[in-house]
PDB file of N, CA and C in Angstrom:
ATOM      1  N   UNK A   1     103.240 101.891  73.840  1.00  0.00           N
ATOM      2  CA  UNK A   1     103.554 101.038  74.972  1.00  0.00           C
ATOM      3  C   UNK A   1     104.299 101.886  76.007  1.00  0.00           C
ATOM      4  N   UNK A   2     103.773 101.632  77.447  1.00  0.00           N
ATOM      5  CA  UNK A   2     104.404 102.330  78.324  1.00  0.00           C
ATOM      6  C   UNK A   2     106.078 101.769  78.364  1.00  0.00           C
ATOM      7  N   UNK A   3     106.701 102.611  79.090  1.00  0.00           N
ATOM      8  CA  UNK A   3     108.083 102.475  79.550  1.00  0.00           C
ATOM      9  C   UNK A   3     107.905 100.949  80.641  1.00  0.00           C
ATOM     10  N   UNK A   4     107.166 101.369  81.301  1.00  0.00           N
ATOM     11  CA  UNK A   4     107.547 100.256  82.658  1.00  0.00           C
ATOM     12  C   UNK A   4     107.347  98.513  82.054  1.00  0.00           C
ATOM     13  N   UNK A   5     105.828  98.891  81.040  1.00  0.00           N
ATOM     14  CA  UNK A   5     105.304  97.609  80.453  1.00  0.00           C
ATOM     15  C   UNK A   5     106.587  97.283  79.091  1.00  0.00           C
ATOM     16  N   UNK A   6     107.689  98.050  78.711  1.00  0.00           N
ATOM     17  CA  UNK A   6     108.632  97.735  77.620  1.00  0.00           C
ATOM     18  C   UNK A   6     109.661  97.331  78.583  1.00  0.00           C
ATOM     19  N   UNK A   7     109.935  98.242  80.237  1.00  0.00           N
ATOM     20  CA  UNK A   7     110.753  96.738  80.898  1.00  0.00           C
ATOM     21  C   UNK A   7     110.296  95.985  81.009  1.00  0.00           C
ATOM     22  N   UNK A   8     109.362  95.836  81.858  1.00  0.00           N
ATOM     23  CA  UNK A   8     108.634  94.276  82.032  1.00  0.00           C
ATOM     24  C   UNK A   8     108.697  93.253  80.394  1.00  0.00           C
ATOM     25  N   UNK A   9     108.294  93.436  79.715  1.00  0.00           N
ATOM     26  CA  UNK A   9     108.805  92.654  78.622  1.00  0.00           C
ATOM     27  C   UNK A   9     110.519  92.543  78.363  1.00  0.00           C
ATOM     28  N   UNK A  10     111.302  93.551  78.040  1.00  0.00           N
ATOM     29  CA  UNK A  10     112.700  92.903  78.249  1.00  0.00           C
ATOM     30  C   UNK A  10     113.174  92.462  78.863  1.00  0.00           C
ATOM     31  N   UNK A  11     113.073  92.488  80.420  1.00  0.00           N
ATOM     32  CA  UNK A  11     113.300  91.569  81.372  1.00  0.00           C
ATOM     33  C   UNK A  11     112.826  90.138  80.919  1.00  0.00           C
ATOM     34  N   UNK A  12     111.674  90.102  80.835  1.00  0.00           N
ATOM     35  CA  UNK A  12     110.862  88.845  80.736  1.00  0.00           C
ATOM     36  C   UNK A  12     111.863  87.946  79.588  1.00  0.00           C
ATOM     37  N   UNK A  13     111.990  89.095  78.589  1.00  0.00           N
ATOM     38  CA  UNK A  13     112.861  88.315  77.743  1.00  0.00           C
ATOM     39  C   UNK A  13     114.130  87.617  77.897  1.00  0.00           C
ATOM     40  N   UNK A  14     114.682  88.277  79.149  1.00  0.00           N
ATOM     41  CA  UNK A  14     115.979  87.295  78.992  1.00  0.00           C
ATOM     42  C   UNK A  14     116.360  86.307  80.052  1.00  0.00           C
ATOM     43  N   UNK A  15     114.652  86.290  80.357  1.00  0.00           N
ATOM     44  CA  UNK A  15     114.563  84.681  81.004  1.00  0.00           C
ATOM     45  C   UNK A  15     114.336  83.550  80.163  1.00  0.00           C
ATOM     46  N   UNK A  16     115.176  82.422  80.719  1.00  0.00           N
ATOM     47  CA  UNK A  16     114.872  80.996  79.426  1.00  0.00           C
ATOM     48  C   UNK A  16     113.029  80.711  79.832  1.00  0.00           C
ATOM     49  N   UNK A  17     112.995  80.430  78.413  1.00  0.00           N
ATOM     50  CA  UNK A  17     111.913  80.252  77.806  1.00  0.00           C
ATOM     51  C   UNK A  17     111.059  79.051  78.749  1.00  0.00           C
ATOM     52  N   UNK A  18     110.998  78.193  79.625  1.00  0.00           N
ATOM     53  CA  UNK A  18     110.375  77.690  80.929  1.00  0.00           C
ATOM     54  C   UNK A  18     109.875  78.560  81.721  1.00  0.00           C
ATOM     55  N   UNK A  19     110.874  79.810  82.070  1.00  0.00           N
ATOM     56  CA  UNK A  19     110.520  80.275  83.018  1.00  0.00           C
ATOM     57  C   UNK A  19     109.654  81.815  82.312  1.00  0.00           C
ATOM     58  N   UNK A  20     109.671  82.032  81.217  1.00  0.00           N
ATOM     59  CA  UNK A  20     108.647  82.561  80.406  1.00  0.00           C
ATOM     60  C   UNK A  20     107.789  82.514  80.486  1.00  0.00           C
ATOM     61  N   UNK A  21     107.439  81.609  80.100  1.00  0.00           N
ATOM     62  CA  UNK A  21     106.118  80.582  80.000  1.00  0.00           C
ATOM     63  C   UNK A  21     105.678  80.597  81.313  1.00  0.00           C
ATOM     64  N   UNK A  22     106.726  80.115  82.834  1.00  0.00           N
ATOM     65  CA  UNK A  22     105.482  80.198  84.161  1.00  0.00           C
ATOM     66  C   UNK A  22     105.184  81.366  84.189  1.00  0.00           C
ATOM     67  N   UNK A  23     105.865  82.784  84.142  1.00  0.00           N
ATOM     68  CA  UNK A  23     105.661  84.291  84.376  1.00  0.00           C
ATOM     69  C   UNK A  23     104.249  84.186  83.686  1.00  0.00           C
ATOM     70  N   UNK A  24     104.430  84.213  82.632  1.00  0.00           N
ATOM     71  CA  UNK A  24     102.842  84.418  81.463  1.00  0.00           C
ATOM     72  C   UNK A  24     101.800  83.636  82.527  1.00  0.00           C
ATOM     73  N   UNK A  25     101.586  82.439  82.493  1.00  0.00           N
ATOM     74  CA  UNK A  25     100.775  81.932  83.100  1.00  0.00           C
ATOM     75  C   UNK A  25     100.397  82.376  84.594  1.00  0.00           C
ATOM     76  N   UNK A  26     101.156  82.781  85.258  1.00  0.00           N
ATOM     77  CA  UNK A  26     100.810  83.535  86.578  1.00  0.00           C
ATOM     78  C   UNK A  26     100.357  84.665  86.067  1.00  0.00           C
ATOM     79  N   UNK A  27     100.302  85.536  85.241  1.00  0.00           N
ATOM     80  CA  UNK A  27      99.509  86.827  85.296  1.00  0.00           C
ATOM     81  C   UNK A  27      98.091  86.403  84.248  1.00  0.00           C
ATOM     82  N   UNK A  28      98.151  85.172  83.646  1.00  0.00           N
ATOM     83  CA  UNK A  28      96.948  85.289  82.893  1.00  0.00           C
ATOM     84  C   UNK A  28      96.208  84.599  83.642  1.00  0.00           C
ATOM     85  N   UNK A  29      96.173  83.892  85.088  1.00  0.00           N
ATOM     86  CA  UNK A  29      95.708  83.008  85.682  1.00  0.00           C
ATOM     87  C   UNK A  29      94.863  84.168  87.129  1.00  0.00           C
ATOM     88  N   UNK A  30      93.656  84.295  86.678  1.00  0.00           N
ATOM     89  CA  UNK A  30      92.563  85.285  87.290  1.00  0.00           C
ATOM     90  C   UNK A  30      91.964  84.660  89.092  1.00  0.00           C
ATOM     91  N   UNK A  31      92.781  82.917  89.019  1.00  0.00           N
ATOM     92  CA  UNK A  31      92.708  82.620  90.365  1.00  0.00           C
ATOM     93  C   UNK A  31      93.321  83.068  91.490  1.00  0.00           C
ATOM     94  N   UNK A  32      94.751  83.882  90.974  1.00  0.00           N
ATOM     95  CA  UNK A  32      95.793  83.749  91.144  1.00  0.00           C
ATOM     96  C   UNK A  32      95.994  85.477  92.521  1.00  0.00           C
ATOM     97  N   UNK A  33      96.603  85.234  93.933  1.00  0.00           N
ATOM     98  CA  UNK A  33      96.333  86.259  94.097  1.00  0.00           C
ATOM     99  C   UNK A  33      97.834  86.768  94.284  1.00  0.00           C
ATOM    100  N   UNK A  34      98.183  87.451  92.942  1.00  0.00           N
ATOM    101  CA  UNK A  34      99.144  87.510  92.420  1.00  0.00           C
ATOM    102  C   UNK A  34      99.767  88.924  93.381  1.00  0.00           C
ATOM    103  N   UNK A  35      98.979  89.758  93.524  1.00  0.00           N
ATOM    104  CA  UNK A  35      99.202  91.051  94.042  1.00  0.00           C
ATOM    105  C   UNK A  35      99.967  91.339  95.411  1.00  0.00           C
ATOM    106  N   UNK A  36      99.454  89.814  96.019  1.00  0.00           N
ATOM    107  CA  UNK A  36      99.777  90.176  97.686  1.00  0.00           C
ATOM    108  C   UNK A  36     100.888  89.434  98.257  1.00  0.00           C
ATOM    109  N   UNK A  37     101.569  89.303  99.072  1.00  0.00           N
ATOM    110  CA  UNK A  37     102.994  89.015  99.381  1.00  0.00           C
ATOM    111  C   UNK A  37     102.869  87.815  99.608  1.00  0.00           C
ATOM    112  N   UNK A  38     103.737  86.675 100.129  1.00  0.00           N
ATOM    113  CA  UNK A  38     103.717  85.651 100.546  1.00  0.00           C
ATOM    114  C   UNK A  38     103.433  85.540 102.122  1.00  0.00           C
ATOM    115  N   UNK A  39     104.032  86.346 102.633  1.00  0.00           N
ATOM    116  CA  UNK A  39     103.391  86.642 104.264  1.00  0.00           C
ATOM    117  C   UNK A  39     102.008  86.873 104.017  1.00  0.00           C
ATOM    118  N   UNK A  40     101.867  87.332 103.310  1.00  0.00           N
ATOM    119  CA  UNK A  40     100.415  87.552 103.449  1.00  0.00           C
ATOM    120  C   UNK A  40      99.017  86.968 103.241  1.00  0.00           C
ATOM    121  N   UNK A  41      99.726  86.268 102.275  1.00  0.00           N
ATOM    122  CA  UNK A  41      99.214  84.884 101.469  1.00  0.00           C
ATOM    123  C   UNK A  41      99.365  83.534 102.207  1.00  0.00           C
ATOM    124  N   UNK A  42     100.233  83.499 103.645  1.00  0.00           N
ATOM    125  CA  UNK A  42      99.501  82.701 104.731  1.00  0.00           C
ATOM    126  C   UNK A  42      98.813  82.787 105.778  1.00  0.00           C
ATOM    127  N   UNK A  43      98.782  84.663 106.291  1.00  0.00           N
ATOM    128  CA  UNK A  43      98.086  84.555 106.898  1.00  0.00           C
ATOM    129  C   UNK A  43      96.534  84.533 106.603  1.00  0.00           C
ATOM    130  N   UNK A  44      96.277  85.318 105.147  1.00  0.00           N
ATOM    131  CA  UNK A  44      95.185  84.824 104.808  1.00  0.00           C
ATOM    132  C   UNK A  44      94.809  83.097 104.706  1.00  0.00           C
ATOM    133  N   UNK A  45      95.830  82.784 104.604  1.00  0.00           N
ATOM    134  CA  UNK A  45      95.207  80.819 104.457  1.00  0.00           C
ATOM    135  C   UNK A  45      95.138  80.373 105.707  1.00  0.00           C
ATOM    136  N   UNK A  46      95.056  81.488 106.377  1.00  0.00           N
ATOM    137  CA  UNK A  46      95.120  80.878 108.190  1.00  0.00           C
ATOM    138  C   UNK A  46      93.816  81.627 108.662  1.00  0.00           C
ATOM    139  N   UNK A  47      93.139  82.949 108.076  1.00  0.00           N
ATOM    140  CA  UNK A  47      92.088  83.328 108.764  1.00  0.00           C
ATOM    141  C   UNK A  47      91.016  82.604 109.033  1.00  0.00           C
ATOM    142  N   UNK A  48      90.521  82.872 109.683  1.00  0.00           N
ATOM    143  CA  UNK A  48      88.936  82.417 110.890  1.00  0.00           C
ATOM    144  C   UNK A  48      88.476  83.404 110.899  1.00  0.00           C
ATOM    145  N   UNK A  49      86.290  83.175 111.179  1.00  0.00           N
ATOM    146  CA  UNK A  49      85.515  83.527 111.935  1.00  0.00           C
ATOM    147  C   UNK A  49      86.387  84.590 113.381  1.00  0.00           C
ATOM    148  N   UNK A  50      85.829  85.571 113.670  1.00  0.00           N
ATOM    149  CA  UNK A  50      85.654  85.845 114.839  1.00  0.00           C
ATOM    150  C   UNK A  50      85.124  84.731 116.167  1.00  0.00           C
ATOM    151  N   UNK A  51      86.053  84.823 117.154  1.00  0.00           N
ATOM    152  CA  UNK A  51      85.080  83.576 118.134  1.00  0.00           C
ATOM    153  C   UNK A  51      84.206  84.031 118.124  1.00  0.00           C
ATOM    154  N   UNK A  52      83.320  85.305 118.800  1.00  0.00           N
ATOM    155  CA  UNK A  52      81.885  85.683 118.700  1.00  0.00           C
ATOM    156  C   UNK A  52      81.056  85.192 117.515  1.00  0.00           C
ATOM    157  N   UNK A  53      81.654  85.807 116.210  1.00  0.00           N
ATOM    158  CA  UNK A  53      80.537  85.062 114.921  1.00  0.00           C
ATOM    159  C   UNK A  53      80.423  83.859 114.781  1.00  0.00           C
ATOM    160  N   UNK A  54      81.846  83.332 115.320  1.00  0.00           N
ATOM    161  CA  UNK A  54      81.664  81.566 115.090  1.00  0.00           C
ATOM    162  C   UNK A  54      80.600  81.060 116.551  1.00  0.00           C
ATOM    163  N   UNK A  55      80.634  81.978 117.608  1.00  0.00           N
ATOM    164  CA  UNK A  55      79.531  81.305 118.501  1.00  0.00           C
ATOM    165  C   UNK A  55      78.452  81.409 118.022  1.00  0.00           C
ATOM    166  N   UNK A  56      78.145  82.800 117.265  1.00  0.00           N
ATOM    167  CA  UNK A  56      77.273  83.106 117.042  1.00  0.00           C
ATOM    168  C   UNK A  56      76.220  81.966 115.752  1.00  0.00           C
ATOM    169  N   UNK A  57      77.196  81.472 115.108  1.00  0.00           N
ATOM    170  CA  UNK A  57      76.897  80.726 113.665  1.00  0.00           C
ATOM    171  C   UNK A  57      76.818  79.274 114.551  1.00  0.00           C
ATOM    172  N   UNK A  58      77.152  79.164 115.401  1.00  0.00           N
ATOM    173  CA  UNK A  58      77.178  77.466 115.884  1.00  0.00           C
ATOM    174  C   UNK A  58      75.891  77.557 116.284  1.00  0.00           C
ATOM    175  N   UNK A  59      75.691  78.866 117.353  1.00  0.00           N
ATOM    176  CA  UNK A  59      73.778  78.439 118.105  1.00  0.00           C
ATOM    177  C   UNK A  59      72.987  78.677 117.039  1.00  0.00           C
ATOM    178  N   UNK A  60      73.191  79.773 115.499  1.00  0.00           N
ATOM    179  CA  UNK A  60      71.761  79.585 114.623  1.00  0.00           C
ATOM    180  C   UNK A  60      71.754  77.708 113.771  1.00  0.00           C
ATOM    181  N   UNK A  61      72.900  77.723 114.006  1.00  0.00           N
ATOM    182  CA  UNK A  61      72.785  76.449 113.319  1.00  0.00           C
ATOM    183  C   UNK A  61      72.189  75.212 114.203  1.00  0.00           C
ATOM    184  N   UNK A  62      72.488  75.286 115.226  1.00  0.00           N
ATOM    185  CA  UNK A  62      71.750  74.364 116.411  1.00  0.00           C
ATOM    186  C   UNK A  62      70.375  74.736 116.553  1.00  0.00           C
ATOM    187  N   UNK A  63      70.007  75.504 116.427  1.00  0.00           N
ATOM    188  CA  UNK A  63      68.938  75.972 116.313  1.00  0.00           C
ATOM    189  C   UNK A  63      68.167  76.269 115.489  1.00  0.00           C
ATOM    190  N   UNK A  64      68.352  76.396 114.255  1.00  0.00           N
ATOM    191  CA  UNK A  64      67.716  76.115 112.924  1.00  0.00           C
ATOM    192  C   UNK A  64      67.750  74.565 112.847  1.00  0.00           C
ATOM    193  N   UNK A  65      68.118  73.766 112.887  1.00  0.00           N
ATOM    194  CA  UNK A  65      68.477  72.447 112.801  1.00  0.00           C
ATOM    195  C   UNK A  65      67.202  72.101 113.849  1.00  0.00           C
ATOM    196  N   UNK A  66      66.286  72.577 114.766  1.00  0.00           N
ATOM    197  CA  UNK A  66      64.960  72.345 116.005  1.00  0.00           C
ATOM    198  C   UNK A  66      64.237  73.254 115.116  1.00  0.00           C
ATOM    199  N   UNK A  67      64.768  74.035 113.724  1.00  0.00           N
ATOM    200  CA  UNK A  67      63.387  75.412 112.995  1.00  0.00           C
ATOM    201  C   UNK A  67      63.081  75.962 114.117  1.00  0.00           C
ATOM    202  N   UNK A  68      63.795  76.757 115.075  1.00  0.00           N
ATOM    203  CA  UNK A  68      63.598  77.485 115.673  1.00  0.00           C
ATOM    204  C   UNK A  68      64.107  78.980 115.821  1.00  0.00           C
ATOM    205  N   UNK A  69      64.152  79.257 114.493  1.00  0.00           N
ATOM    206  CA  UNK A  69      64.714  80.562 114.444  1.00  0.00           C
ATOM    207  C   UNK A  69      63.762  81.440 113.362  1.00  0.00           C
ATOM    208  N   UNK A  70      63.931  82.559 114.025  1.00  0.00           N
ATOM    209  CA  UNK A  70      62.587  83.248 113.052  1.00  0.00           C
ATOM    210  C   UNK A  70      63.333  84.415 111.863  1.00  0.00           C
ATOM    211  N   UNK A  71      62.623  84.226 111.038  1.00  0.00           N
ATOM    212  CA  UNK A  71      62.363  84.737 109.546  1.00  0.00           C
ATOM    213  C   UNK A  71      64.061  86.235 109.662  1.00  0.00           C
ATOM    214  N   UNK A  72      64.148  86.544 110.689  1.00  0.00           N
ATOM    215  CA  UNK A  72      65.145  87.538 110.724  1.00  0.00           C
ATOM    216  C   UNK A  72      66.442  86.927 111.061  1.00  0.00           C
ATOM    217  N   UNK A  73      66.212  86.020 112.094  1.00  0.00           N
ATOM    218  CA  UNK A  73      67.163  84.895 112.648  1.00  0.00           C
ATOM    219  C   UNK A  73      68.057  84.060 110.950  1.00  0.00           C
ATOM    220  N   UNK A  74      66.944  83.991 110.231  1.00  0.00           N
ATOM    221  CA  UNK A  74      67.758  82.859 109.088  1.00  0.00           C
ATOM    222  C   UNK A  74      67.933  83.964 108.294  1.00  0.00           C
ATOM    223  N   UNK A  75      67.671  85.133 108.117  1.00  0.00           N
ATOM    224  CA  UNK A  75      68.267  86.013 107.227  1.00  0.00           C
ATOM    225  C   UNK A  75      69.849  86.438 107.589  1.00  0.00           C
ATOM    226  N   UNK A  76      70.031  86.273 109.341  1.00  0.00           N
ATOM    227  CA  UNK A  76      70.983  86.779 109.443  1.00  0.00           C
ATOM    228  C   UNK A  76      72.109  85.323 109.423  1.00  0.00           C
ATOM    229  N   UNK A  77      71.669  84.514 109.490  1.00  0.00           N
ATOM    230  CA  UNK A  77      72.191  82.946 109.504  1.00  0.00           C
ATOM    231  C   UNK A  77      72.388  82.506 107.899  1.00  0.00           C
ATOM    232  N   UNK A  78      71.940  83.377 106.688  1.00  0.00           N
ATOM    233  CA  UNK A  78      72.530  83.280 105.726  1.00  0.00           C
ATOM    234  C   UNK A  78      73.029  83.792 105.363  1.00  0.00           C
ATOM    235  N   UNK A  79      73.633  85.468 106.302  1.00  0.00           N
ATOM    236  CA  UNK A  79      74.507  86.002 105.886  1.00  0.00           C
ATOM    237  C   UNK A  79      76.025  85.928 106.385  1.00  0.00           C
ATOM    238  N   UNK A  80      75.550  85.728 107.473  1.00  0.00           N
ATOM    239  CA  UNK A  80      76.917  84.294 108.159  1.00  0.00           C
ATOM    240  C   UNK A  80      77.451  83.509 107.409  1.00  0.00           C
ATOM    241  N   UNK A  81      76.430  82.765 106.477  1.00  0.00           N
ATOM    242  CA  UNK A  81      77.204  81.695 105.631  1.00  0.00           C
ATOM    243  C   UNK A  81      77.532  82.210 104.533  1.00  0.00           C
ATOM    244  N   UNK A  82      76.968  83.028 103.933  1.00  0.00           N
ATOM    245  CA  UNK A  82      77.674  84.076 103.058  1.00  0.00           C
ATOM    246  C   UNK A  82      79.345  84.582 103.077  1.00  0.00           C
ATOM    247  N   UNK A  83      78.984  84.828 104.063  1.00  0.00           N
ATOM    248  CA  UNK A  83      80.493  85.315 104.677  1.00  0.00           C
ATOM    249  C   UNK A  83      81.703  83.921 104.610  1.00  0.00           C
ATOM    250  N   UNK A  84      81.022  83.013 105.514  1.00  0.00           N
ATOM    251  CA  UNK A  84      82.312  81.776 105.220  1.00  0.00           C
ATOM    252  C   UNK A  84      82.536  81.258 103.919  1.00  0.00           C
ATOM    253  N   UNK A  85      81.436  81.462 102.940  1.00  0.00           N
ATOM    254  CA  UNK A  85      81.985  81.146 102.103  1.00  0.00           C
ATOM    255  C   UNK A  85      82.747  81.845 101.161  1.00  0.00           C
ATOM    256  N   UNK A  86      82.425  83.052 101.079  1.00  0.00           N
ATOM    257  CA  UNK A  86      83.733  84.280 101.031  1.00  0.00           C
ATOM    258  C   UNK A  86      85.106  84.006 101.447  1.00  0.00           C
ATOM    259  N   UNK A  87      84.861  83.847 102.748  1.00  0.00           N
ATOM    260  CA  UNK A  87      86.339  83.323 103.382  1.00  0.00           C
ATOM    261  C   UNK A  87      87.045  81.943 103.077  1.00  0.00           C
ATOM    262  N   UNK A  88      86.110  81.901 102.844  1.00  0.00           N
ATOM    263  CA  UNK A  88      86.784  80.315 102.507  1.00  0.00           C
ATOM    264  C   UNK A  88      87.645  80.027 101.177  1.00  0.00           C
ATOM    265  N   UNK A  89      86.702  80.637 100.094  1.00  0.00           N
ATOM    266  CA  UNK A  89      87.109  81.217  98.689  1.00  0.00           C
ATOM    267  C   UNK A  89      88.413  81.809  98.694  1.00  0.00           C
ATOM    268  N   UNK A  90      88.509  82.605  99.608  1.00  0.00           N
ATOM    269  CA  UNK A  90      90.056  83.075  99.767  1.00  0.00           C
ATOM    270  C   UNK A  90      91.161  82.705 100.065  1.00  0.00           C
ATOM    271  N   UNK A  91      90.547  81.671 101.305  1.00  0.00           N
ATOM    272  CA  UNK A  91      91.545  81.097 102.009  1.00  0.00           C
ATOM    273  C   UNK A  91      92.373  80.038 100.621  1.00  0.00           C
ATOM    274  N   UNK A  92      91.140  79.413  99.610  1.00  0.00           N
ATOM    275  CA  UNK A  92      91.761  78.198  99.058  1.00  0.00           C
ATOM    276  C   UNK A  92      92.315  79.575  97.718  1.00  0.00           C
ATOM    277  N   UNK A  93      91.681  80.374  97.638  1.00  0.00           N
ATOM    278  CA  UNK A  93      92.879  81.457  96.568  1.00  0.00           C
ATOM    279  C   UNK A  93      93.989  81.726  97.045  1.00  0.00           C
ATOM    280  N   UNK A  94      94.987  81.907  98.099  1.00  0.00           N
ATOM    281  CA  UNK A  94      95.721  82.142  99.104  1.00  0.00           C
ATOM    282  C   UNK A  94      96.252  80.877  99.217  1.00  0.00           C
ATOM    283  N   UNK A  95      95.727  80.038  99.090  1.00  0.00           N
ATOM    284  CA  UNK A  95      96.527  78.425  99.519  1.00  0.00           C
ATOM    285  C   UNK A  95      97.538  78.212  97.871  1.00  0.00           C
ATOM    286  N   UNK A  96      96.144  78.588  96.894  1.00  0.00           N
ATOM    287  CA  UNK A  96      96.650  77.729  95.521  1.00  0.00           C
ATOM    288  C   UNK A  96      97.545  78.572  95.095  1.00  0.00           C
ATOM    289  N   UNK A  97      97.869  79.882  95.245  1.00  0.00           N
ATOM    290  CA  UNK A  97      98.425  81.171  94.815  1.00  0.00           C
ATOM    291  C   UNK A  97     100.151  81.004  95.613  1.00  0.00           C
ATOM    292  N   UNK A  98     100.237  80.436  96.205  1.00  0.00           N
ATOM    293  CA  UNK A  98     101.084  79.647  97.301  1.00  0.00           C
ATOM    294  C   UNK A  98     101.672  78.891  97.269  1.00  0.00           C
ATOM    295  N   UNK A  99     100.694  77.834  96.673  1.00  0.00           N
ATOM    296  CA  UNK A  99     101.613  76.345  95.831  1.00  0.00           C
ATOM    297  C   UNK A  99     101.806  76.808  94.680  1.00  0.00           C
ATOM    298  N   UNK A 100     101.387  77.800  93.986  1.00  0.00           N
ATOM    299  CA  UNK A 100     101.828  77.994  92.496  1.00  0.00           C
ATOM    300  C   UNK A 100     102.955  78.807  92.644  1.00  0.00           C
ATOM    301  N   UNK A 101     103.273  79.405  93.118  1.00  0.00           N
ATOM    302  CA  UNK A 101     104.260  80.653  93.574  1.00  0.00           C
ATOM    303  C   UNK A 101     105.562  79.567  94.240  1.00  0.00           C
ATOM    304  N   UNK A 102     105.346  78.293  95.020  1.00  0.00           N
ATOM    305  CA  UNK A 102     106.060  77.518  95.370  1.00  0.00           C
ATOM    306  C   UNK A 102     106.702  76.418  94.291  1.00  0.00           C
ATOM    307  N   UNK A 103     105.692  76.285  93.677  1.00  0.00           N
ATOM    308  CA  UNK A 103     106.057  75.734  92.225  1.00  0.00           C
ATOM    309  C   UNK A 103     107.319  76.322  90.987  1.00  0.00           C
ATOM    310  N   UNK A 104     106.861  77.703  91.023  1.00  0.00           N
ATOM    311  CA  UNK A 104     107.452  78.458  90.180  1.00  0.00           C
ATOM    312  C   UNK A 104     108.794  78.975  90.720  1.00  0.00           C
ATOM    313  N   UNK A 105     108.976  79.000  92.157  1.00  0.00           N
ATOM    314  CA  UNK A 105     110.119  79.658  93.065  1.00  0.00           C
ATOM    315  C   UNK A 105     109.992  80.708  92.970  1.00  0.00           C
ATOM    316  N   UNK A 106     108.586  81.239  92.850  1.00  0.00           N
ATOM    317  CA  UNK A 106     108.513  83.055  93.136  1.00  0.00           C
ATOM    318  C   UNK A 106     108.551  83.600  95.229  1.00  0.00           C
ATOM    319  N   UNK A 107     108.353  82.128  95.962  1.00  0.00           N
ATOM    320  CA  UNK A 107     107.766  82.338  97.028  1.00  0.00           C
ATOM    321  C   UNK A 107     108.824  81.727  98.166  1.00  0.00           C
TER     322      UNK A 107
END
């Protein structure tokens, strides 16, 4: 066992056993974006689209919605949505990572 991982366990140890138990559960919890600061962890729950991509994603969608967009048009209109939903994924990892961290009083 490393040195740093034999503090991290004695420390851990001579917290009461509640607050044990949340530590454990925040590092075994793979939702969790445990790594990144709390500043940071709102501004990610605050990011957006670019205005350009978001103009850009409003006219394929207005326009797929008339099937008027061609075969390259919806390739690139599903990689748009690709993307938000990436972002989005984060944003609510960043939100929950936030309330759990608010929960625990790490944040």
């Amino acid at each position: 066992m490393t040195s740093l991982t034999q503090t991290i366990i004695d420390r851990l140890q001579t917290l009461p056993l509640q607050r044990q138990q949340q530590v454990l559960a925040t590092l075994e919890d793979e939702d969790l974006l445990s790594n990144i600061s709390p500043a940071e962890l709102h501004a990610l729950s605050a990011i957006a689209l670019s205005p350009p991509l978001q103009t850009q994603l409003s006219d394929l969608l207005d326009r797929n919605s008339e099937n008027q967009l061609s075969p390259e048009e919806l390739t690139h209109l599903d990689r748009i949505l690709e993307q938000v939903d990436q972002l989005n994924l984060l944003k609510a990892r960043a939100r929950y990572t936030l309330d759990h961290f608010r929960k625990a009083n790490l944040a």
